[in-house]
C-alpha atoms as a PDB file:
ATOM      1  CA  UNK A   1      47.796 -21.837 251.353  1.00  0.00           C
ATOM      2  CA  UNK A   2      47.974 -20.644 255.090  1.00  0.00           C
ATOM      3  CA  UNK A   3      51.127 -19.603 256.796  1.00  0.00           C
ATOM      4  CA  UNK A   4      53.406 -22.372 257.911  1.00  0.00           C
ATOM      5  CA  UNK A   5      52.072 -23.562 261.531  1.00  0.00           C
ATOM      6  CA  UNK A   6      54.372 -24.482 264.518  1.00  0.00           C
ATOM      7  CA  UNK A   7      54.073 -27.823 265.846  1.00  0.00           C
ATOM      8  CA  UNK A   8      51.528 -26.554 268.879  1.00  0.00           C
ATOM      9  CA  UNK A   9      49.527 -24.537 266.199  1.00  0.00           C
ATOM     10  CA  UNK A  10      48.612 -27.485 264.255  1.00  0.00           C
ATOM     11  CA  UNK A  11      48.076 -30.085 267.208  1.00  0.00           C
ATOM     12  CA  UNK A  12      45.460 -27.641 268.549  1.00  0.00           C
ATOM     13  CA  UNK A  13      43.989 -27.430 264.780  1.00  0.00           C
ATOM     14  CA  UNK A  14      44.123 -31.294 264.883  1.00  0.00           C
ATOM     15  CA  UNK A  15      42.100 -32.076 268.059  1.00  0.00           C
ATOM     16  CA  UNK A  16      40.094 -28.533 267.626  1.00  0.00           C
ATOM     17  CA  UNK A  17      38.900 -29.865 264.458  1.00  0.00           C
ATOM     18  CA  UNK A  18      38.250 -33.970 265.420  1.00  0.00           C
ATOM     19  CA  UNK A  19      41.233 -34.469 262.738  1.00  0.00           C
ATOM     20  CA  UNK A  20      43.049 -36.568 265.264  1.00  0.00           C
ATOM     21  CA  UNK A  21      42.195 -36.415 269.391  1.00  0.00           C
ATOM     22  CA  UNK A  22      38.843 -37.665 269.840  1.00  0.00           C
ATOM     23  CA  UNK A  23      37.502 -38.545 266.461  1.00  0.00           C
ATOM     24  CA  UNK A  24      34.284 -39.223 264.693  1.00  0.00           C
ATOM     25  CA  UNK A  25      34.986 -42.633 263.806  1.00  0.00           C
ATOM     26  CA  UNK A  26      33.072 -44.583 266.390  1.00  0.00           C
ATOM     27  CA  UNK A  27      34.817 -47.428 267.905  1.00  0.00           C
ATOM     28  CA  UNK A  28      32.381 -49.921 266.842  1.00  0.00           C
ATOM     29  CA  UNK A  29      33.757 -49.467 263.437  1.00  0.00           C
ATOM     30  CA  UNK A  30      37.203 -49.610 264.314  1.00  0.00           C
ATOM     31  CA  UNK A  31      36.782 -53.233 265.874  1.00  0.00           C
ATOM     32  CA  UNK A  32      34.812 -54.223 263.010  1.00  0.00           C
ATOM     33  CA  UNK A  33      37.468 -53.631 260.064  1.00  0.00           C
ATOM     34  CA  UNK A  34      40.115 -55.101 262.487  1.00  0.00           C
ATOM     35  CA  UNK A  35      38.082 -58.031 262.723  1.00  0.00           C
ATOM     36  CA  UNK A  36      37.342 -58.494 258.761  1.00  0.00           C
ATOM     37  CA  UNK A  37      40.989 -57.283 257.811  1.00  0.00           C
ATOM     38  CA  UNK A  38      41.929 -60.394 260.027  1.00  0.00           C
ATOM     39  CA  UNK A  39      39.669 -62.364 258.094  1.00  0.00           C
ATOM     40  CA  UNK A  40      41.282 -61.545 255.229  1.00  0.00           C
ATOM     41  CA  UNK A  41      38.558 -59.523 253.652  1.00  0.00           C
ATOM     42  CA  UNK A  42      39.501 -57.961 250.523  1.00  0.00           C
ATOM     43  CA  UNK A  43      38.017 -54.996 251.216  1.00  0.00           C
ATOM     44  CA  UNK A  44      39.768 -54.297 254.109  1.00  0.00           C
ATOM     45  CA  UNK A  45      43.590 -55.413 253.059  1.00  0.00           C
ATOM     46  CA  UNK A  46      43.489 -52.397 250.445  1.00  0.00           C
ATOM     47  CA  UNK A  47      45.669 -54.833 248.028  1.00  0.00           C
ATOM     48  CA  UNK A  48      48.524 -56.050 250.789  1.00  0.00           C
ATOM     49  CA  UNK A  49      49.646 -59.254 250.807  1.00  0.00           C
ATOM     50  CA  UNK A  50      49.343 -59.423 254.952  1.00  0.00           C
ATOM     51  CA  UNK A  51      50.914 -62.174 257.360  1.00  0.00           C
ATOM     52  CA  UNK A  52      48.167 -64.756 258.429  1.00  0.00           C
ATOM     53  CA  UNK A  53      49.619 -64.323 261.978  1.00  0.00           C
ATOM     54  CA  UNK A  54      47.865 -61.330 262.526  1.00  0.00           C
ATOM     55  CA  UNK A  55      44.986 -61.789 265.481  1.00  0.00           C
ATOM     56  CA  UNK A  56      42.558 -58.764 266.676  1.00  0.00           C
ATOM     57  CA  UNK A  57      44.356 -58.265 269.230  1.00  0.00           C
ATOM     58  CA  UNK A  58      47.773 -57.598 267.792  1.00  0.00           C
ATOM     59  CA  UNK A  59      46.102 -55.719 265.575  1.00  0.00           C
ATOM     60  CA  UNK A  60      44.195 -53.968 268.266  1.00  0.00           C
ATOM     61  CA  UNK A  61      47.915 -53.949 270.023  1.00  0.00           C
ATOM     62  CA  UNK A  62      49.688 -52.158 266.552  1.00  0.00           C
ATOM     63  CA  UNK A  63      46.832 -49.514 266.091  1.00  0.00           C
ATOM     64  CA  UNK A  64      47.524 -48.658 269.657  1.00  0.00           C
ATOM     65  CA  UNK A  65      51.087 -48.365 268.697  1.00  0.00           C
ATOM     66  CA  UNK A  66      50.944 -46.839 265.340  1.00  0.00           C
ATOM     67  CA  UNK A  67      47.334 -44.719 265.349  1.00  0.00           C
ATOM     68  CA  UNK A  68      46.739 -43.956 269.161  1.00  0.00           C
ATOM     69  CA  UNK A  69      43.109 -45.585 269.518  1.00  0.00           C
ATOM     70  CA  UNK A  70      41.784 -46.649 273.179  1.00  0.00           C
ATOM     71  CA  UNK A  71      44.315 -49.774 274.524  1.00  0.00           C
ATOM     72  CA  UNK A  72      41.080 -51.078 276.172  1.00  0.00           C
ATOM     73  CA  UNK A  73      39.607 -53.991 274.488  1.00  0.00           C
ATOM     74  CA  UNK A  74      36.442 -53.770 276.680  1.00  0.00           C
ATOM     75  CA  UNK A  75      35.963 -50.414 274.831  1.00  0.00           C
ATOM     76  CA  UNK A  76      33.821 -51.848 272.306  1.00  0.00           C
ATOM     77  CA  UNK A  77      31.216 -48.670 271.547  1.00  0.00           C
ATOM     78  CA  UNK A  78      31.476 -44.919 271.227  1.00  0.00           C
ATOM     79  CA  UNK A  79      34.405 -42.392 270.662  1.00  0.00           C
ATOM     80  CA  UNK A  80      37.755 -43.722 269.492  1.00  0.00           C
ATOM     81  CA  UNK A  81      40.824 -41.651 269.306  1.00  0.00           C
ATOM     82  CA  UNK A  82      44.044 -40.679 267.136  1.00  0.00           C
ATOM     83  CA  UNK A  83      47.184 -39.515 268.900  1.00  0.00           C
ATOM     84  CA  UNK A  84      47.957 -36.022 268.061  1.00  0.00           C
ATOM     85  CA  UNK A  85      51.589 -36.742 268.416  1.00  0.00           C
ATOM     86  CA  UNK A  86      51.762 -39.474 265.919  1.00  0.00           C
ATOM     87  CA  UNK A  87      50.388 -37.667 263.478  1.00  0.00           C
ATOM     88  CA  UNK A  88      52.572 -34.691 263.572  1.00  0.00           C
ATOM     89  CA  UNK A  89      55.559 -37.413 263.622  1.00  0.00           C
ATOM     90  CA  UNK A  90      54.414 -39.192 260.872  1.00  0.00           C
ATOM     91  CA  UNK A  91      53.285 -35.970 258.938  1.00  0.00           C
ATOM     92  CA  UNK A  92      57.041 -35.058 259.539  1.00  0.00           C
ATOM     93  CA  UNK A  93      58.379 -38.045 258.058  1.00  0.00           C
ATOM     94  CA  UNK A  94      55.864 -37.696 255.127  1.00  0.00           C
ATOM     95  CA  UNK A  95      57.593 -34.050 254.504  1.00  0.00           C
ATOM     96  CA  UNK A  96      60.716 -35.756 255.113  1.00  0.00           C
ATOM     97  CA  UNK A  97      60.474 -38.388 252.139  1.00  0.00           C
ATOM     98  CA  UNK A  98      58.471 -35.896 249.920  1.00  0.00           C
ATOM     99  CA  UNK A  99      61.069 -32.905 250.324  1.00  0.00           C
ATOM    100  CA  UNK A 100      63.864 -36.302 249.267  1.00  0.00           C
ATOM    101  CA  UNK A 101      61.750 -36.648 245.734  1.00  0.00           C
ATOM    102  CA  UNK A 102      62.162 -33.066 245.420  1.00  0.00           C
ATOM    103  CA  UNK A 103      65.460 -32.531 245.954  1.00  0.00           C
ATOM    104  CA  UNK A 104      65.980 -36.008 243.616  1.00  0.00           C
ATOM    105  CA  UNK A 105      63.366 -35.170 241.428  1.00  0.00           C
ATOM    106  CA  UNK A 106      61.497 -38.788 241.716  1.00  0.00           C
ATOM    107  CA  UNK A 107      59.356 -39.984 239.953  1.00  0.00           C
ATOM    108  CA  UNK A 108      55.750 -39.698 241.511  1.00  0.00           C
ATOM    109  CA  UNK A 109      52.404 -41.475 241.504  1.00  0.00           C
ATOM    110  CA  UNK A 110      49.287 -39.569 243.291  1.00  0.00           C
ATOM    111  CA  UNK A 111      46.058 -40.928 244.018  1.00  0.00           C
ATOM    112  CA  UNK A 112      42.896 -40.725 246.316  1.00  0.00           C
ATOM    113  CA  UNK A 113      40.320 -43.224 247.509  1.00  0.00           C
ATOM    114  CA  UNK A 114      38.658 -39.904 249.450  1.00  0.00           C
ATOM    115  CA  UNK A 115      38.768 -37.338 246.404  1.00  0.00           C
ATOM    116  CA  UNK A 116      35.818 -35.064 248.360  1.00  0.00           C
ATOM    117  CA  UNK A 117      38.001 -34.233 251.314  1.00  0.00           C
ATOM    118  CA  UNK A 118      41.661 -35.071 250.530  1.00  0.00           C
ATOM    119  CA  UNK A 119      41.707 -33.575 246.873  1.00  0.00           C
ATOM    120  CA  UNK A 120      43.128 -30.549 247.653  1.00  0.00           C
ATOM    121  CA  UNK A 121      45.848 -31.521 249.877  1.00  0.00           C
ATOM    122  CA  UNK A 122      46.950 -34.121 247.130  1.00  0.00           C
ATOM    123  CA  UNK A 123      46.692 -31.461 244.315  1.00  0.00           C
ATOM    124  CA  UNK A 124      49.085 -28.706 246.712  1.00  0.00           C
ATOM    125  CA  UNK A 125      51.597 -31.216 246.933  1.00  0.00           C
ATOM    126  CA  UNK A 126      51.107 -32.670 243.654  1.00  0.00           C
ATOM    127  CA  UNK A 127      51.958 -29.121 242.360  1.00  0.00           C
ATOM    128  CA  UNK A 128      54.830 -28.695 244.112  1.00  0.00           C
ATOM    129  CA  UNK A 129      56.381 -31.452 243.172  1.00  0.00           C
ATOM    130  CA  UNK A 130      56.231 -31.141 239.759  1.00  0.00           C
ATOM    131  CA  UNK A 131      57.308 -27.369 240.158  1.00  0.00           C
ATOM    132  CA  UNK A 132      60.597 -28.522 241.914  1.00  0.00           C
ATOM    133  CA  UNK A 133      60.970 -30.652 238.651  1.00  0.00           C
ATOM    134  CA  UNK A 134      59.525 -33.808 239.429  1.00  0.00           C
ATOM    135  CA  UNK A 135      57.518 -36.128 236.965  1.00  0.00           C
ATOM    136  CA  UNK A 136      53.750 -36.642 237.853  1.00  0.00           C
ATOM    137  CA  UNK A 137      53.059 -40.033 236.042  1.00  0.00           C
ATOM    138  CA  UNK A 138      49.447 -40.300 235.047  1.00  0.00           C
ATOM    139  CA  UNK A 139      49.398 -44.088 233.715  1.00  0.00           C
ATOM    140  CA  UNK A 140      46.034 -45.774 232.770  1.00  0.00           C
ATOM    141  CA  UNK A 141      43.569 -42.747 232.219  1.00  0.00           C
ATOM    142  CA  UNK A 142      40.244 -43.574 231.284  1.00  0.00           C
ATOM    143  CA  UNK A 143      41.005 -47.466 232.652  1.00  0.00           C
ATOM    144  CA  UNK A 144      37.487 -48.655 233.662  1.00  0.00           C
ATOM    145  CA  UNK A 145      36.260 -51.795 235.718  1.00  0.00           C
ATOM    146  CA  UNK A 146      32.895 -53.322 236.998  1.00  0.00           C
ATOM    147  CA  UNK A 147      32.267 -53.027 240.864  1.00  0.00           C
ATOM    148  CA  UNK A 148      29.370 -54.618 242.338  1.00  0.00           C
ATOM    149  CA  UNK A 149      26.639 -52.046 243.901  1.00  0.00           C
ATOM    150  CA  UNK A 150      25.347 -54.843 246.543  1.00  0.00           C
ATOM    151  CA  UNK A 151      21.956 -54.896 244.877  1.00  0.00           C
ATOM    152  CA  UNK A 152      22.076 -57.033 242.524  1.00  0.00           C
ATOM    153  CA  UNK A 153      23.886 -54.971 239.878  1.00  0.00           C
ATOM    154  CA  UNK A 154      27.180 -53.426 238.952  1.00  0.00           C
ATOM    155  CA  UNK A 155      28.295 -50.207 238.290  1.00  0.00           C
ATOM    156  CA  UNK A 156      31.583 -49.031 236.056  1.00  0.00           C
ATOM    157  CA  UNK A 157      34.415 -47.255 237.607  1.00  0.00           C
ATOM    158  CA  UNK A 158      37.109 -45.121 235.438  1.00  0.00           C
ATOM    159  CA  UNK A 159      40.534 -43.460 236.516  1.00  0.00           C
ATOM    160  CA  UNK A 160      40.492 -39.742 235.717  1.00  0.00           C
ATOM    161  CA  UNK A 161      42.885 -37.294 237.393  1.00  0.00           C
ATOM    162  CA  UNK A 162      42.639 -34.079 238.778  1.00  0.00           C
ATOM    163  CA  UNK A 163      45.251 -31.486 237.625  1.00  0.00           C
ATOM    164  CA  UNK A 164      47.888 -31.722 237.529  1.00  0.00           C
ATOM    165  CA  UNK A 165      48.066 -35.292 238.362  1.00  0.00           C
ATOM    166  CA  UNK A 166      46.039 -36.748 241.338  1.00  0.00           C
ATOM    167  CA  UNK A 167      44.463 -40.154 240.540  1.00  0.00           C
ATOM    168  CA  UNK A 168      41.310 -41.056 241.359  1.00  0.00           C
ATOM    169  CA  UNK A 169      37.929 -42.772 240.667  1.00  0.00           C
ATOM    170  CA  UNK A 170      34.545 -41.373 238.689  1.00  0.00           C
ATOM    171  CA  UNK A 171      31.502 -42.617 236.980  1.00  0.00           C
ATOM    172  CA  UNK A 172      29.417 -40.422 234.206  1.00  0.00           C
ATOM    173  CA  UNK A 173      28.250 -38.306 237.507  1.00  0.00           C
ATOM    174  CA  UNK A 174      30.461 -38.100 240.351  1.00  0.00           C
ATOM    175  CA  UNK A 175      34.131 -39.355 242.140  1.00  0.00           C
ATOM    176  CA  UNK A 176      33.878 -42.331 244.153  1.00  0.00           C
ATOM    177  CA  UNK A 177      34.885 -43.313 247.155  1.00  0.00           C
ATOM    178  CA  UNK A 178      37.316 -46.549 247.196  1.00  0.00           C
ATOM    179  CA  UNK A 179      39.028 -49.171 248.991  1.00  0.00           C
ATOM    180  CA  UNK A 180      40.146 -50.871 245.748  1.00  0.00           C
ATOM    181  CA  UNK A 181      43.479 -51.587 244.715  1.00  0.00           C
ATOM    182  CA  UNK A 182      42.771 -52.740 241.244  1.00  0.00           C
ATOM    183  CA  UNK A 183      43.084 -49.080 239.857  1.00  0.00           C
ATOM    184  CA  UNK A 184      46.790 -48.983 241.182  1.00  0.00           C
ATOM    185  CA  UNK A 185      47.178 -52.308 240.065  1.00  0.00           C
ATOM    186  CA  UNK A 186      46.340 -51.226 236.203  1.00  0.00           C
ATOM    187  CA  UNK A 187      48.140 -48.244 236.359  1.00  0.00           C
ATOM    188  CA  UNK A 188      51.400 -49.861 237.354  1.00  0.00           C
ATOM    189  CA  UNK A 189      50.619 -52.811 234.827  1.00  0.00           C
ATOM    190  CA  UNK A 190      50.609 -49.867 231.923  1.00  0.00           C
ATOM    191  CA  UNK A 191      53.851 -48.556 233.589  1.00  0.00           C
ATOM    192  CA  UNK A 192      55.278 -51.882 233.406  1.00  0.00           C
ATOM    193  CA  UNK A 193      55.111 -51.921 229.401  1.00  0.00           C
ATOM    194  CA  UNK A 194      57.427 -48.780 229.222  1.00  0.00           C
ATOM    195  CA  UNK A 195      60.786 -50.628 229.393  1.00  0.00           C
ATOM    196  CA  UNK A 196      63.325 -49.376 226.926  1.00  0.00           C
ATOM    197  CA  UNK A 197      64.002 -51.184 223.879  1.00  0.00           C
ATOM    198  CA  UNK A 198      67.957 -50.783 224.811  1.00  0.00           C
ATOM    199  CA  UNK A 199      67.871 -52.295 228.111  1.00  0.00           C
ATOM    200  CA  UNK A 200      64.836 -55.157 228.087  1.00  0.00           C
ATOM    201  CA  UNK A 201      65.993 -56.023 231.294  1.00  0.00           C
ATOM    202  CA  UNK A 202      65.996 -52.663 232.721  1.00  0.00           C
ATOM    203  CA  UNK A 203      63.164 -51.411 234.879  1.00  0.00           C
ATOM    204  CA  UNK A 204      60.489 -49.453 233.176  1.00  0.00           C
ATOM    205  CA  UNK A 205      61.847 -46.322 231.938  1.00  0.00           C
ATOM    206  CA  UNK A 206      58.884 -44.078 233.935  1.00  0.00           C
ATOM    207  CA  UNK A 207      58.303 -46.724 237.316  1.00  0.00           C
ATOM    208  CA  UNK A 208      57.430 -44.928 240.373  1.00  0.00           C
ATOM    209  CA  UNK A 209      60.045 -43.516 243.178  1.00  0.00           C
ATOM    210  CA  UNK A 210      57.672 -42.840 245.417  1.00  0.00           C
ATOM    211  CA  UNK A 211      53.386 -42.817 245.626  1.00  0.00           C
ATOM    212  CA  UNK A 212      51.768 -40.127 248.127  1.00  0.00           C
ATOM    213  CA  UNK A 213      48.185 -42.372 248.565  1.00  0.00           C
ATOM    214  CA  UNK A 214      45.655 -43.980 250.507  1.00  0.00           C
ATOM    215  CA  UNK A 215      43.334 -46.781 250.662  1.00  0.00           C
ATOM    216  CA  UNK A 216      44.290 -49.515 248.112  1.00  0.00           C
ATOM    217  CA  UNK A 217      45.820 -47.047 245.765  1.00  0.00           C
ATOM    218  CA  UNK A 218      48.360 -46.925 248.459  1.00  0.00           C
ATOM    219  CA  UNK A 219      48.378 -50.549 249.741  1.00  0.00           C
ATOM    220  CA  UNK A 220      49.082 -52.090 245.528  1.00  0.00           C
ATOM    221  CA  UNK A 221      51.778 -49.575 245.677  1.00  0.00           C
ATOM    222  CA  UNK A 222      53.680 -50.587 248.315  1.00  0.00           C
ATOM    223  CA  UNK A 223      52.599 -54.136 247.539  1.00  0.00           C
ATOM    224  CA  UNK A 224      54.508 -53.836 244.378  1.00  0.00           C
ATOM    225  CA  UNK A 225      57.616 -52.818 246.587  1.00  0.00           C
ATOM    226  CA  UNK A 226      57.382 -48.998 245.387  1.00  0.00           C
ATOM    227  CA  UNK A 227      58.098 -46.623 248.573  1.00  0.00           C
ATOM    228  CA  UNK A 228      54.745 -45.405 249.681  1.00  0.00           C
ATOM    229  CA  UNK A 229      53.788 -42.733 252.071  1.00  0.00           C
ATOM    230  CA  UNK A 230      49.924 -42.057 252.819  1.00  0.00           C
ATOM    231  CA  UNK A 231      47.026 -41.057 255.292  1.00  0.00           C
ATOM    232  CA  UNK A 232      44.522 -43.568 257.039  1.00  0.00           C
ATOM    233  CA  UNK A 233      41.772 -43.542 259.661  1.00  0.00           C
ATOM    234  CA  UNK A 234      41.469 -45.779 262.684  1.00  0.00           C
ATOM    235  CA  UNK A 235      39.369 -47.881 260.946  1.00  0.00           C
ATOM    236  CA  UNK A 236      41.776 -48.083 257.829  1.00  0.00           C
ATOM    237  CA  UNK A 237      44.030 -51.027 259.904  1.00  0.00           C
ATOM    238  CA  UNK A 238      45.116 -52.525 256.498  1.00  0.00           C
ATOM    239  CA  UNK A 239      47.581 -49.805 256.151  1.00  0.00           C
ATOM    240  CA  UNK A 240      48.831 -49.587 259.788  1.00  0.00           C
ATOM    241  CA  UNK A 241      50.015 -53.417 259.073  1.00  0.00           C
ATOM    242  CA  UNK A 242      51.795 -53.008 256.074  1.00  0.00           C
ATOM    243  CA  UNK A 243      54.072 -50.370 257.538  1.00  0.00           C
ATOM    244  CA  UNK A 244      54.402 -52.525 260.223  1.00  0.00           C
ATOM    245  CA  UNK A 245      55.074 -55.467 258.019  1.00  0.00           C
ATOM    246  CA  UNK A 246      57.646 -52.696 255.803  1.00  0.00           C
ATOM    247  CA  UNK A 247      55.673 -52.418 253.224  1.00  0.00           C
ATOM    248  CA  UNK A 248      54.302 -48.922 253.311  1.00  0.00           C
ATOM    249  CA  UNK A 249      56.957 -46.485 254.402  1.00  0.00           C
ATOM    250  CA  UNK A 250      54.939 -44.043 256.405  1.00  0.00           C
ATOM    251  CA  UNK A 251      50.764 -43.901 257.232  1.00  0.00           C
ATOM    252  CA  UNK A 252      49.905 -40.414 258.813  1.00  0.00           C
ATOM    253  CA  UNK A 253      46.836 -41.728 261.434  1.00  0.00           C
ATOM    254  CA  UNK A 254      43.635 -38.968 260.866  1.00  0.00           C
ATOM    255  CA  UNK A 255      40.100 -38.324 260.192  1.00  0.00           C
ATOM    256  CA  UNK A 256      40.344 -38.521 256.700  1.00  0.00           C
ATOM    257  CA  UNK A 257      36.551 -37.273 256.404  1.00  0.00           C
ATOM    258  CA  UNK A 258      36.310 -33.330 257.733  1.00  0.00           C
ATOM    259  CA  UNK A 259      35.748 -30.710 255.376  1.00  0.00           C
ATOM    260  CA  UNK A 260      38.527 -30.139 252.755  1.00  0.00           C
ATOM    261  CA  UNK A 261      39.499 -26.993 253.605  1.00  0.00           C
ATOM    262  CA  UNK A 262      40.677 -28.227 257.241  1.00  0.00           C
ATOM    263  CA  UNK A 263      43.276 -29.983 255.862  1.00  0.00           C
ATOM    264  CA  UNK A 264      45.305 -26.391 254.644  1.00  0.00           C
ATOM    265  CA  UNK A 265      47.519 -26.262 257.675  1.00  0.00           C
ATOM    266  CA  UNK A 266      48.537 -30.241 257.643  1.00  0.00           C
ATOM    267  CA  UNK A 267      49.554 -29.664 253.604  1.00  0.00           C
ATOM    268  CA  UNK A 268      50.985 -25.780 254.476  1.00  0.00           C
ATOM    269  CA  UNK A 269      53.009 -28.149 257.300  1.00  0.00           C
ATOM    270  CA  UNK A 270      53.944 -31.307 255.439  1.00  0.00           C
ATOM    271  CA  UNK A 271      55.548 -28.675 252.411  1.00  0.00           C
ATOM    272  CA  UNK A 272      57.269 -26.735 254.882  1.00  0.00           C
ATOM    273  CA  UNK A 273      58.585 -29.522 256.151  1.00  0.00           C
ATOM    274  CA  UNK A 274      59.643 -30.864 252.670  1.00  0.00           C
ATOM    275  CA  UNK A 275      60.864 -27.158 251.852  1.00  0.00           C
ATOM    276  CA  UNK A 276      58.768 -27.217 249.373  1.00  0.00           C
ATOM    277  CA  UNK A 277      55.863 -24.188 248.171  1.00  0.00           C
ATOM    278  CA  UNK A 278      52.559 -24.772 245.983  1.00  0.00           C
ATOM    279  CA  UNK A 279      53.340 -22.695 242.872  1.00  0.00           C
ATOM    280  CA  UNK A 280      49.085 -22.754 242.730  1.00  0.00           C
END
């Protein structure tokens, strides 16, 4: 783990890197999810229950707000952008709420929908966490579902973690990526048998304080009303609208496909902020 950065340090990393600034995630993209989240493509509401009043451009209108893209709705091709500035805020407030599980010692659901890049940053706070005494629930391991591959077939889909408790997808090969929030969805289903036999009406005895996610592992979380903080591209707007709806606590705008390792300094920041260290 790298050295603590100051605020300046990591904004340079940020737009040296294409983590936020001008990012990879061409425009033409962006516009396209807004358009099918809007829709109400399933694929794109990453298991939120959105308001039908939502329109391209207030959507277009929020991601300006919330993610920093280009305000112009004639820019319909090229290079997008994420505000620098909103995602040292928001990484802030991340730090903020995971440094309040710490000191509380929360209960705490991890997961990925981008285990190739974001693995490690979920693991270094995942170990923190449980080394300031939280408990890492790992419900529904080994869960498996059907997804369709688009050509005709299917393909099956299991939850497996990585140490010590980061949630994500695999098949006999490889992780997946995912937008799907039926994982989270069976995971808090399993966590939903645990109540105690003394207090039926009680909630379960190990439900989640808080999930640190993305993609629809995030979105069934705070779905279900559990207080979730996560990380989403400009083309993720499903997210974007569920904090603005209150739903999702806090959504840290970046490019959440760069090479692992570039993501150090924003997990070195977000546990300093916390006051937090990874024991690994």
């Amino acid at each position: 783990m790298p050295p603590v950065p100051t605020r300046d340090e990591l904004r340079a990393h940020l737009v040296r890197n294409m983590i936020a600034g001008e990012v990879a995630t061409p425009r033409e993209n962006n516009l396209r999810h807004y358009r099918r989240m809007v829709a109400g493509h399933p694929y794109y509401q990453f298991g939120l229950e959105l308001k039908p009043s939502w329109t391209e451009q207030t959507v277009l209108e929020m991601m300006v707000e919330r993610c920093g893209v280009d305000p112009d709705p004639r820019h319909e091709f090229g290079v997008d952008t994420i505000d620098p500035e909103i995602t040292l805020d928001t990484l802030e407030a991340m730090g903020d709420r995971i440094g309040l599980a710490a000191r509380r010692r929360e209960n705490v659901v991890i997961a990925t929908g981008h285990p190739a890049t974001l693995t490690p940053l979920y693991q270094a706070v995942a170990r923190a966490l449980d080394g300031a005494g939280c408990r890492l629930l790992t419900p529904a391991a080994g869960w498996t579902y059907e997804i369709e591959t688009g050509h005709g077939g299917s393909d099956l889909r299991r939850i497996v973690y990585a140490p010590p408790g980061v949630a994500m997808l695999e098949d006999d090969h490889r992780t997946h990526h995912t937008h799907d929030p039926q994982p989270m969805e069976a995971m808090l289903r399993e966590l939903a048998g645990t109540v105690s036999a003394d207090s039926p009406e009680a909630k379960p005895d190990f439900w989640p304080d808080l999930a640190i996610a993305d993609h629809g592992w995030a979105g069934a979380a705070g779905q279900a009303g559990i207080d979730t903080v996560g990380f989403a591209d400009c083309n993720d707007p499903a997210l974007f609208a569920g904090a603005a709806e209150g739903k999702i606590d806090v959504v840290v705008p970046l490019d959440d496909g760069v090479s692992p390792q570039l993501y150090a300094p924003l997990t070195a920041y977000i546990l300093g902020r916390a006051g937090l260290r990874d024991p690994g």
